[in-house]
PDB file of N, CA and C in Angstrom:
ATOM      1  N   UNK A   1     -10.335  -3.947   3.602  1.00  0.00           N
ATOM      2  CA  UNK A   1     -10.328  -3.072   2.464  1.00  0.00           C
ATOM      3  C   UNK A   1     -10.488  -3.880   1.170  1.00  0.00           C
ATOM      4  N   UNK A   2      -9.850  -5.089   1.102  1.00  0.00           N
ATOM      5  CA  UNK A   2     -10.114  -5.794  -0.527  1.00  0.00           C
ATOM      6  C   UNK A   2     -11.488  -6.147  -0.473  1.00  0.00           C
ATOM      7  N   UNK A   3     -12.454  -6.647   0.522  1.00  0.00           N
ATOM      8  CA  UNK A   3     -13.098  -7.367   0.581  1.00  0.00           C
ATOM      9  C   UNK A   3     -14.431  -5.920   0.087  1.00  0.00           C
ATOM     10  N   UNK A   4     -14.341  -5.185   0.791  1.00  0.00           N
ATOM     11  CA  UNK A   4     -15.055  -3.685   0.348  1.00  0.00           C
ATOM     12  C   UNK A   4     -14.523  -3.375  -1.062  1.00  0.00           C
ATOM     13  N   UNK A   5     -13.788  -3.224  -1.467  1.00  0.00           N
ATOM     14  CA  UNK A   5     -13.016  -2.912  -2.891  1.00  0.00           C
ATOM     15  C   UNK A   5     -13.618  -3.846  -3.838  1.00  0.00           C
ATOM     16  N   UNK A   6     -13.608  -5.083  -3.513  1.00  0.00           N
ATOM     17  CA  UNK A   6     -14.180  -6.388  -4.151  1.00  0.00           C
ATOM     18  C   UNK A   6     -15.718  -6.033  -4.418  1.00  0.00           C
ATOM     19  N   UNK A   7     -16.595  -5.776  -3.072  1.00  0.00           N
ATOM     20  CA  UNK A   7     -17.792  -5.319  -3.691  1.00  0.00           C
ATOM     21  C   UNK A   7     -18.202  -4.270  -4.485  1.00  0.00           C
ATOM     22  N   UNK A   8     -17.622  -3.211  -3.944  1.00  0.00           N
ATOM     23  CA  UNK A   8     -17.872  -2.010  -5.246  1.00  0.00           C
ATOM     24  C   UNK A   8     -17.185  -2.373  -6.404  1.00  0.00           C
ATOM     25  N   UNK A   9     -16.213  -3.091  -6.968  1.00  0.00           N
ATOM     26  CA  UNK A   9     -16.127  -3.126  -8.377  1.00  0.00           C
ATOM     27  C   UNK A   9     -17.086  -3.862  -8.911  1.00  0.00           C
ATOM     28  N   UNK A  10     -17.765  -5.035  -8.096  1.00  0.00           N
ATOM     29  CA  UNK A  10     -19.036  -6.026  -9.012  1.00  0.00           C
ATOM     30  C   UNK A  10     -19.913  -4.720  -8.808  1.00  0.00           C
ATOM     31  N   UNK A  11     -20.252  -4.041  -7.883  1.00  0.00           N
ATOM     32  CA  UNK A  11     -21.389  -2.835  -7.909  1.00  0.00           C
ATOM     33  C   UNK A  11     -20.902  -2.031  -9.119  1.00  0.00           C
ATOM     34  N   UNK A  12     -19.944  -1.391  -8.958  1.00  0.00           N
ATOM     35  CA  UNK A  12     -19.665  -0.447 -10.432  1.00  0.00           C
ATOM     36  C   UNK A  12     -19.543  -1.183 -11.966  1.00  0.00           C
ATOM     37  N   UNK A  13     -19.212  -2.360 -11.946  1.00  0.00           N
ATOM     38  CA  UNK A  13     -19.582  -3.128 -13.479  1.00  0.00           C
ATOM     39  C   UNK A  13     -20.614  -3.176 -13.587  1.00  0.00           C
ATOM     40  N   UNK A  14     -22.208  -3.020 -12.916  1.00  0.00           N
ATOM     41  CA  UNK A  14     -23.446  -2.566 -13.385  1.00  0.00           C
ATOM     42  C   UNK A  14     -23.922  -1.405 -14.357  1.00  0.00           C
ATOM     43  N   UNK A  15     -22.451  -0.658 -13.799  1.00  0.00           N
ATOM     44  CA  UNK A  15     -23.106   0.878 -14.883  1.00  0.00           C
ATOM     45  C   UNK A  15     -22.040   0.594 -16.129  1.00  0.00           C
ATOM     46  N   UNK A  16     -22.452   1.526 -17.043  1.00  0.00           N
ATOM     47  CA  UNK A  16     -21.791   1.674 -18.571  1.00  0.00           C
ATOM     48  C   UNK A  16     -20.870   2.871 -17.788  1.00  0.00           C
ATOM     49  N   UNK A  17     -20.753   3.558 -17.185  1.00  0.00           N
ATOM     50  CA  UNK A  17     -19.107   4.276 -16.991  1.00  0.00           C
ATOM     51  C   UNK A  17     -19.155   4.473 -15.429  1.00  0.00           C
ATOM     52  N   UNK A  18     -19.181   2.245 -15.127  1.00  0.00           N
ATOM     53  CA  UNK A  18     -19.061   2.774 -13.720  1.00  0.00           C
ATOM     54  C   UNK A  18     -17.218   2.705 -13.159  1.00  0.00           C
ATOM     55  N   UNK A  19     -17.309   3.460 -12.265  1.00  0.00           N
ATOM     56  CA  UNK A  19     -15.922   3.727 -11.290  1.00  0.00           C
ATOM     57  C   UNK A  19     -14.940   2.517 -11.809  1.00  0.00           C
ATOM     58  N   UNK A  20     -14.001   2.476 -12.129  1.00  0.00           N
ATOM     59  CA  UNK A  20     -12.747   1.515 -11.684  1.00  0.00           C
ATOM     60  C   UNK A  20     -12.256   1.599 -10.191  1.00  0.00           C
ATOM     61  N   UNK A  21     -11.803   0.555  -9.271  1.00  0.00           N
ATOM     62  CA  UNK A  21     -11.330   0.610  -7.915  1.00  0.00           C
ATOM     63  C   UNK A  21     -10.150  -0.310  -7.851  1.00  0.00           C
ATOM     64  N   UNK A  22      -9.573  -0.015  -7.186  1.00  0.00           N
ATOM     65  CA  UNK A  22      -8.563  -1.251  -6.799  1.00  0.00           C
ATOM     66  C   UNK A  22      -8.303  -0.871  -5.416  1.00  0.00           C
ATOM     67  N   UNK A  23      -7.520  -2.294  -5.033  1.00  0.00           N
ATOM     68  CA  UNK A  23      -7.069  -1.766  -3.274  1.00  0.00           C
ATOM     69  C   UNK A  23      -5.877  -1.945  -3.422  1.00  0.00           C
ATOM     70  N   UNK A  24      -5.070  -1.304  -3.136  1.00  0.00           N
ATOM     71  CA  UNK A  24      -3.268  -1.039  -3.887  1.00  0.00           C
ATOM     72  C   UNK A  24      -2.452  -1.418  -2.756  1.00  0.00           C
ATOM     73  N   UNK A  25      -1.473  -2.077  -2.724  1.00  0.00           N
ATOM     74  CA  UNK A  25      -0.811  -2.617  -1.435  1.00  0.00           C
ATOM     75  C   UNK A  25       0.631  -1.584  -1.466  1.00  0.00           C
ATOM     76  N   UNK A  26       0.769  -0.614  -1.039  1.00  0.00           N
ATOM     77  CA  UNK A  26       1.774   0.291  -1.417  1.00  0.00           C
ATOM     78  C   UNK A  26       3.146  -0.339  -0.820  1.00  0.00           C
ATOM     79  N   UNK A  27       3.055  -1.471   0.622  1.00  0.00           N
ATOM     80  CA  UNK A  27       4.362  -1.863   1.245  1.00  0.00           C
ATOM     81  C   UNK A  27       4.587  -0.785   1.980  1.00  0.00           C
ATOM     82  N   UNK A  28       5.683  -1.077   2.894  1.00  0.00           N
ATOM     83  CA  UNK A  28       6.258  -0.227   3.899  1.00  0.00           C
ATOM     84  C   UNK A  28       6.966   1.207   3.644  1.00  0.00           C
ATOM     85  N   UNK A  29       6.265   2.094   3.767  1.00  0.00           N
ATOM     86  CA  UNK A  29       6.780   3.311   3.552  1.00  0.00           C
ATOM     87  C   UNK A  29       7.645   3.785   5.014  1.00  0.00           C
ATOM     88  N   UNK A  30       8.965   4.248   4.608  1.00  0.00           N
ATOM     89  CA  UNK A  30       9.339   5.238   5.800  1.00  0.00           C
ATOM     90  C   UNK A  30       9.107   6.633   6.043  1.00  0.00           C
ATOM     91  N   UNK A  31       7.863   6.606   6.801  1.00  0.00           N
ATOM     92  CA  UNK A  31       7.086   7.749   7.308  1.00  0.00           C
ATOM     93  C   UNK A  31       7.594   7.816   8.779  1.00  0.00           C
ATOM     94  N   UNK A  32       6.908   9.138   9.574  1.00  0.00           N
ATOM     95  CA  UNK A  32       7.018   9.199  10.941  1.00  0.00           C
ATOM     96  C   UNK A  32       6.564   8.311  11.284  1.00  0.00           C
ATOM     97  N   UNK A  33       5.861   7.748  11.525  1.00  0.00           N
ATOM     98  CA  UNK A  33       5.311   6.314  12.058  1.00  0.00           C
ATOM     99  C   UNK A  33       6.285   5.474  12.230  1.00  0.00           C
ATOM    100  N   UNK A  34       6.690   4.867  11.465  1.00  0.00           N
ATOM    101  CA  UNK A  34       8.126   4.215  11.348  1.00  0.00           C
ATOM    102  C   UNK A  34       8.976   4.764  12.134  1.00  0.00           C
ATOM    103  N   UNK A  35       9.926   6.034  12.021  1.00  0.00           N
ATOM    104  CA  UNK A  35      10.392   6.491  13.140  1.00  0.00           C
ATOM    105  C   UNK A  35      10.114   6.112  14.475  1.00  0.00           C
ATOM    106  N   UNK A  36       8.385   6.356  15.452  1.00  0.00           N
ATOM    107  CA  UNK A  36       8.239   6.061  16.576  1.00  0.00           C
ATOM    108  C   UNK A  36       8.557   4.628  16.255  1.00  0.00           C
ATOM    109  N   UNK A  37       8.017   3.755  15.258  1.00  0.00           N
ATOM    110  CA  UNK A  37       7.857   2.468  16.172  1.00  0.00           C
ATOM    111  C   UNK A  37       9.329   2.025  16.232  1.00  0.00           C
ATOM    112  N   UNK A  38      10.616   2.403  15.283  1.00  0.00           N
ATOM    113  CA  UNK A  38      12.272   1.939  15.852  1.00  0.00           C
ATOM    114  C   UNK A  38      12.349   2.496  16.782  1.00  0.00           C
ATOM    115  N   UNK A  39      12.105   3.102  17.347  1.00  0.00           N
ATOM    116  CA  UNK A  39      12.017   3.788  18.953  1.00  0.00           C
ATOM    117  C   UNK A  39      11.611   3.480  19.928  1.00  0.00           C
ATOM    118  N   UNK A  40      10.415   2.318  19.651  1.00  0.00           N
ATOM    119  CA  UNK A  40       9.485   2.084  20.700  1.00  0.00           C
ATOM    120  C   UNK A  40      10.238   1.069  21.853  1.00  0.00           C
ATOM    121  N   UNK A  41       9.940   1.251  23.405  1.00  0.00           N
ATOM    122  CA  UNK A  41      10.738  -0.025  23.904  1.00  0.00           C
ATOM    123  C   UNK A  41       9.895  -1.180  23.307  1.00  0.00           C
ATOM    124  N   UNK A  42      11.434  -2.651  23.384  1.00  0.00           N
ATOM    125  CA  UNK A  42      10.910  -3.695  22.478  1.00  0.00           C
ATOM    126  C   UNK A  42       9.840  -4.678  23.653  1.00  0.00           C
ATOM    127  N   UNK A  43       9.656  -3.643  24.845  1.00  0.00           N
ATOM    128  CA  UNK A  43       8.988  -4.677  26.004  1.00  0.00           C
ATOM    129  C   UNK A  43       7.331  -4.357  25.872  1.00  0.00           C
ATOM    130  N   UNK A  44       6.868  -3.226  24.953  1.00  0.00           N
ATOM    131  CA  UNK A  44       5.911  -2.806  24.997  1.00  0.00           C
ATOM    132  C   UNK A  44       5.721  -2.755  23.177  1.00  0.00           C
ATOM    133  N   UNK A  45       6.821  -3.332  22.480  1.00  0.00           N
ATOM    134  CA  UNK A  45       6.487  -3.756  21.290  1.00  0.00           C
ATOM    135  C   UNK A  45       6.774  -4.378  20.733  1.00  0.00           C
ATOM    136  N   UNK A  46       6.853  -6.178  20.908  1.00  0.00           N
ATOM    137  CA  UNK A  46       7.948  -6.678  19.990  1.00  0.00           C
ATOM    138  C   UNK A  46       8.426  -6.604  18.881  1.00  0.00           C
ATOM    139  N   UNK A  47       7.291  -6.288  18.206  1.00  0.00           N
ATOM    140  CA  UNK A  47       8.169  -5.890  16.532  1.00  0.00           C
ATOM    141  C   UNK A  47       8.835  -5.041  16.468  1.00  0.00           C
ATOM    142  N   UNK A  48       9.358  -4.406  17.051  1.00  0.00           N
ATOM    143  CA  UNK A  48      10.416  -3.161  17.265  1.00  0.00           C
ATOM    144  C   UNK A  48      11.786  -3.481  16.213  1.00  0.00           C
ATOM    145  N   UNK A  49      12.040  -5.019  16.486  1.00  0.00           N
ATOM    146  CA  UNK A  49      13.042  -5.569  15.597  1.00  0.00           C
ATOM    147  C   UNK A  49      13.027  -5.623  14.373  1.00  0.00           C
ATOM    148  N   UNK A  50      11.905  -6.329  13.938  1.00  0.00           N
ATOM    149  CA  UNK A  50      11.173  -5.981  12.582  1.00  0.00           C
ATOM    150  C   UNK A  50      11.638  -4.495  11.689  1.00  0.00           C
ATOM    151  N   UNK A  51      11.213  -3.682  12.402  1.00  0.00           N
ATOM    152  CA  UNK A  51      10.959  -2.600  11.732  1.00  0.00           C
ATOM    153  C   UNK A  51      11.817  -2.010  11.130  1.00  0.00           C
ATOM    154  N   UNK A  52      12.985  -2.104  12.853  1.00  0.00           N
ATOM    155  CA  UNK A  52      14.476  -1.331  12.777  1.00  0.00           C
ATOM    156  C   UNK A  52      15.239  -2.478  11.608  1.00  0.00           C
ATOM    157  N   UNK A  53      15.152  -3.542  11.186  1.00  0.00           N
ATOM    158  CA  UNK A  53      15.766  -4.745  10.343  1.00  0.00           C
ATOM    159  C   UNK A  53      15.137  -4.478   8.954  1.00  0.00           C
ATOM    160  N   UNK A  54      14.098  -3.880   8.584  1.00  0.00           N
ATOM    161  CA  UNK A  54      13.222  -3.090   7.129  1.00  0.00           C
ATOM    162  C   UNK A  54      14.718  -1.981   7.043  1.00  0.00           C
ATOM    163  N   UNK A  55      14.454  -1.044   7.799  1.00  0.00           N
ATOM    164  CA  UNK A  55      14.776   0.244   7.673  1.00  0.00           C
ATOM    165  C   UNK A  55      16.327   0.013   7.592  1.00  0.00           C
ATOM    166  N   UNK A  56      17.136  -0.907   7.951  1.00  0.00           N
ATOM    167  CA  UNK A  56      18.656  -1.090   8.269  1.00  0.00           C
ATOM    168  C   UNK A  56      19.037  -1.332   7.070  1.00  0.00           C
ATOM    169  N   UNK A  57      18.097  -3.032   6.252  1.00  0.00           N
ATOM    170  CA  UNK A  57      18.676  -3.415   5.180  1.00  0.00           C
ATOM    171  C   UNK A  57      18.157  -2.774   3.901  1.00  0.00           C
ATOM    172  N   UNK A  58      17.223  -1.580   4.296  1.00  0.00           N
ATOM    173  CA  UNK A  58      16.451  -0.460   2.872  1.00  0.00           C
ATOM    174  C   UNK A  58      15.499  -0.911   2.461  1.00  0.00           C
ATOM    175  N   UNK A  59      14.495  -2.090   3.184  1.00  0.00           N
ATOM    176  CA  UNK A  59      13.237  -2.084   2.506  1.00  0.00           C
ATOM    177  C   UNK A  59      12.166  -1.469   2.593  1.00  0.00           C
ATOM    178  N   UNK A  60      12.584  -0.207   3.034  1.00  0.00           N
ATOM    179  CA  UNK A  60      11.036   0.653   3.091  1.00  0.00           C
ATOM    180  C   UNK A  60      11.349   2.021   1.869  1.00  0.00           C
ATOM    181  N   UNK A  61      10.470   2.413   1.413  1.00  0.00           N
ATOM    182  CA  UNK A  61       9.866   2.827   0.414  1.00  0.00           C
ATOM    183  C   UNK A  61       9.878   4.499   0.725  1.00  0.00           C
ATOM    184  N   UNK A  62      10.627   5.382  -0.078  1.00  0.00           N
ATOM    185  CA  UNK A  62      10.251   6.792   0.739  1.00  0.00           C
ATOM    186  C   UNK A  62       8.872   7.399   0.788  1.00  0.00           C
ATOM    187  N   UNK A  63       8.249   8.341   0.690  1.00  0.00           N
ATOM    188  CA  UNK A  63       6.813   8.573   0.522  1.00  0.00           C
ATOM    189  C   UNK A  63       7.244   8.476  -0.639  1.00  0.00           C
ATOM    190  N   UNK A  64       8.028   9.813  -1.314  1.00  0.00           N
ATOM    191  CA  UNK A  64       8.139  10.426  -2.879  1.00  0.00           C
ATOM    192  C   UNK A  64       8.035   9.220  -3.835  1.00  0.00           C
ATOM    193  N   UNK A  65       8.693   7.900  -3.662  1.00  0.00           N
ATOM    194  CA  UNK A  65       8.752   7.026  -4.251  1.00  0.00           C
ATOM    195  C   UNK A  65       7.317   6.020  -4.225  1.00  0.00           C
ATOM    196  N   UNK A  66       6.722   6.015  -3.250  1.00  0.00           N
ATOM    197  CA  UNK A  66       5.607   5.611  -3.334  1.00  0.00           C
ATOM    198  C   UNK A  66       4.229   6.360  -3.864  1.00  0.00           C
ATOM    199  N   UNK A  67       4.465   7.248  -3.951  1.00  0.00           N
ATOM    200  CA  UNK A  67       3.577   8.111  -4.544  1.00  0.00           C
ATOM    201  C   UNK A  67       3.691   8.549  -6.053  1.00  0.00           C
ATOM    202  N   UNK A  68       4.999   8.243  -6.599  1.00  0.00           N
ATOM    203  CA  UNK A  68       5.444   7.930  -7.922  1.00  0.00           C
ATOM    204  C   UNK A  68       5.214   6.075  -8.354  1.00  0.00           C
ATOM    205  N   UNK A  69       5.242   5.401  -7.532  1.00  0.00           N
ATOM    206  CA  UNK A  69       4.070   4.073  -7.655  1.00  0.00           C
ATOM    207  C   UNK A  69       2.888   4.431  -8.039  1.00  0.00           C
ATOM    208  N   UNK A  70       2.664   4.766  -7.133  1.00  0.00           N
ATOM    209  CA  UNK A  70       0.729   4.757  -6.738  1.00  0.00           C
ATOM    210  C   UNK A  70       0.468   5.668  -8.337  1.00  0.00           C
ATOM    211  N   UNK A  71       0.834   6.624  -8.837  1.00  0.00           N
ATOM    212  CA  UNK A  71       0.576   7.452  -9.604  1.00  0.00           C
ATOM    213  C   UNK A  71       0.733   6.460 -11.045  1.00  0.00           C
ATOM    214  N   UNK A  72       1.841   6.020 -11.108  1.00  0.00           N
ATOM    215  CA  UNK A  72       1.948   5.340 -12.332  1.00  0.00           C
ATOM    216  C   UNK A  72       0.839   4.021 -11.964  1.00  0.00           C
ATOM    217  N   UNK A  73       0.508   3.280 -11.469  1.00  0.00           N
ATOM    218  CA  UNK A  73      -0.183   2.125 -11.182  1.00  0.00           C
ATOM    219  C   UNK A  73      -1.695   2.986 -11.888  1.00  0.00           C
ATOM    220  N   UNK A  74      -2.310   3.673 -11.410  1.00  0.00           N
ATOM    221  CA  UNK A  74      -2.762   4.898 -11.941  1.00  0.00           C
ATOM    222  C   UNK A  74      -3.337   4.818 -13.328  1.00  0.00           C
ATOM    223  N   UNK A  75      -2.514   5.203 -14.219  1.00  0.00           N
ATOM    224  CA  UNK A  75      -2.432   5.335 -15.595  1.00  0.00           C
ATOM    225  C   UNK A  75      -1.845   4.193 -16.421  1.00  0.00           C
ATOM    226  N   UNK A  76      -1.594   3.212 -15.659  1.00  0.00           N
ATOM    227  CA  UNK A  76      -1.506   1.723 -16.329  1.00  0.00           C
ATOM    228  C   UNK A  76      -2.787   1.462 -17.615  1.00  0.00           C
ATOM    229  N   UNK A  77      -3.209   0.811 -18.084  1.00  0.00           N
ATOM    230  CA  UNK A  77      -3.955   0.504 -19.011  1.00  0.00           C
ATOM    231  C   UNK A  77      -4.682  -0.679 -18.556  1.00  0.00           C
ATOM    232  N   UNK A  78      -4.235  -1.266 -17.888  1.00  0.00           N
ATOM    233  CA  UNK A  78      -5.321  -2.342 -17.055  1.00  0.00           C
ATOM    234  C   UNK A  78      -5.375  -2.100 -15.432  1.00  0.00           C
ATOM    235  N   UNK A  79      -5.785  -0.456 -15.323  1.00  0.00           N
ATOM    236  CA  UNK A  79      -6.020  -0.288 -14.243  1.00  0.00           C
ATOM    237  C   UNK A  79      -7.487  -0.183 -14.080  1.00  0.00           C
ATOM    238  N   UNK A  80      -7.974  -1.017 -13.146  1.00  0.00           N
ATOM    239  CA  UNK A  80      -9.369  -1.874 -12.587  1.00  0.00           C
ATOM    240  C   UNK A  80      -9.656  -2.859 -13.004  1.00  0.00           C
ATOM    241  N   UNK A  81      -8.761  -3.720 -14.258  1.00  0.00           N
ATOM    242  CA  UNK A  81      -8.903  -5.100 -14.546  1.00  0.00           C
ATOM    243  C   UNK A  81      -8.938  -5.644 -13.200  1.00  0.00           C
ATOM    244  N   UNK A  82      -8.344  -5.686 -11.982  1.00  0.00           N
ATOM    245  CA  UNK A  82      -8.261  -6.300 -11.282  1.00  0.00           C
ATOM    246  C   UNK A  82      -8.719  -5.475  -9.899  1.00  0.00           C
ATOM    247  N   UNK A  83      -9.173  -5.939  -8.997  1.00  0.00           N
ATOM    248  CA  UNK A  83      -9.607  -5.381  -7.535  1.00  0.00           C
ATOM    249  C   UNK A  83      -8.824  -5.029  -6.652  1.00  0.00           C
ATOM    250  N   UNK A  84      -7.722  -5.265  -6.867  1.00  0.00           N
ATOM    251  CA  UNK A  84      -6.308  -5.561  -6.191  1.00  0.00           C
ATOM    252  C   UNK A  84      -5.029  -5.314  -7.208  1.00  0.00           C
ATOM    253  N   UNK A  85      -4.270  -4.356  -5.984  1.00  0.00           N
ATOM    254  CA  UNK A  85      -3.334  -3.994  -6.900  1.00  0.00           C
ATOM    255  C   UNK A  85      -1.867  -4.140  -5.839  1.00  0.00           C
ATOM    256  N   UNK A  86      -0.793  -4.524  -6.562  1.00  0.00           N
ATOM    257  CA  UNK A  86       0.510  -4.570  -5.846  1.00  0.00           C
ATOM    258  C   UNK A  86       1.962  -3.907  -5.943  1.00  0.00           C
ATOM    259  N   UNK A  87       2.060  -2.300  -5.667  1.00  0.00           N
ATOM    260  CA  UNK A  87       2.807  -1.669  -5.988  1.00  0.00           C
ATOM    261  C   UNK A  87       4.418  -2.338  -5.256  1.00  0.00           C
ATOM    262  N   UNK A  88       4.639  -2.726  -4.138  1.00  0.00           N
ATOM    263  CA  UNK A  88       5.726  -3.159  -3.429  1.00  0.00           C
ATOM    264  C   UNK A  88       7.142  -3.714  -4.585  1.00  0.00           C
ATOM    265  N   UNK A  89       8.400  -3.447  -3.726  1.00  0.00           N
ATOM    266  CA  UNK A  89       9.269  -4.273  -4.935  1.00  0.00           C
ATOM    267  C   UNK A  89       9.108  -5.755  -4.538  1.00  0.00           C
TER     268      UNK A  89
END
């Protein structure tokens, strides 16, 4: 995704009102997904530990809160200065 993101912003600095892009690293959200994988047996997933050790000590991100990221990242003032963007704490 950066590497695609990377080319369309040199493609869109060709035009006078071309696109701004970035590729936004939002971090670990606790979605259903998350759910299955603390669930998953750890013999058919090792990171199982991982996940359940995010979610134990609170480093995952709710949607609501990530989507109140993503939104403000958004309306920043140097949003598309850069190709890459890093919402995570």
């Amino acid at each position: 995704m950066d590497h695609f993101t990377r080319c369309m912003a040199l493609d869109e600095a060709l035009y006078p009102n071309g696109a701004k892009v970035c590729s936004l690293a939002p971090g670990v959200i606790d979605t259903d997904m998350q759910v299955q994988l603390r669930s998953a047996d750890p013999a058919q997933f090792p990171d199982v530990i991982n996940f359940s050790n995010m979610h134990a000590q609170g480093q995952l991100s709710s949607p609501a809160q990530t989507a109140s990221r993503v939104l403000a990242y958004l309306t920043r003032s140097d949003f598309g200065s850069s190709p890459f963007g890093d919402i995570r704490d």
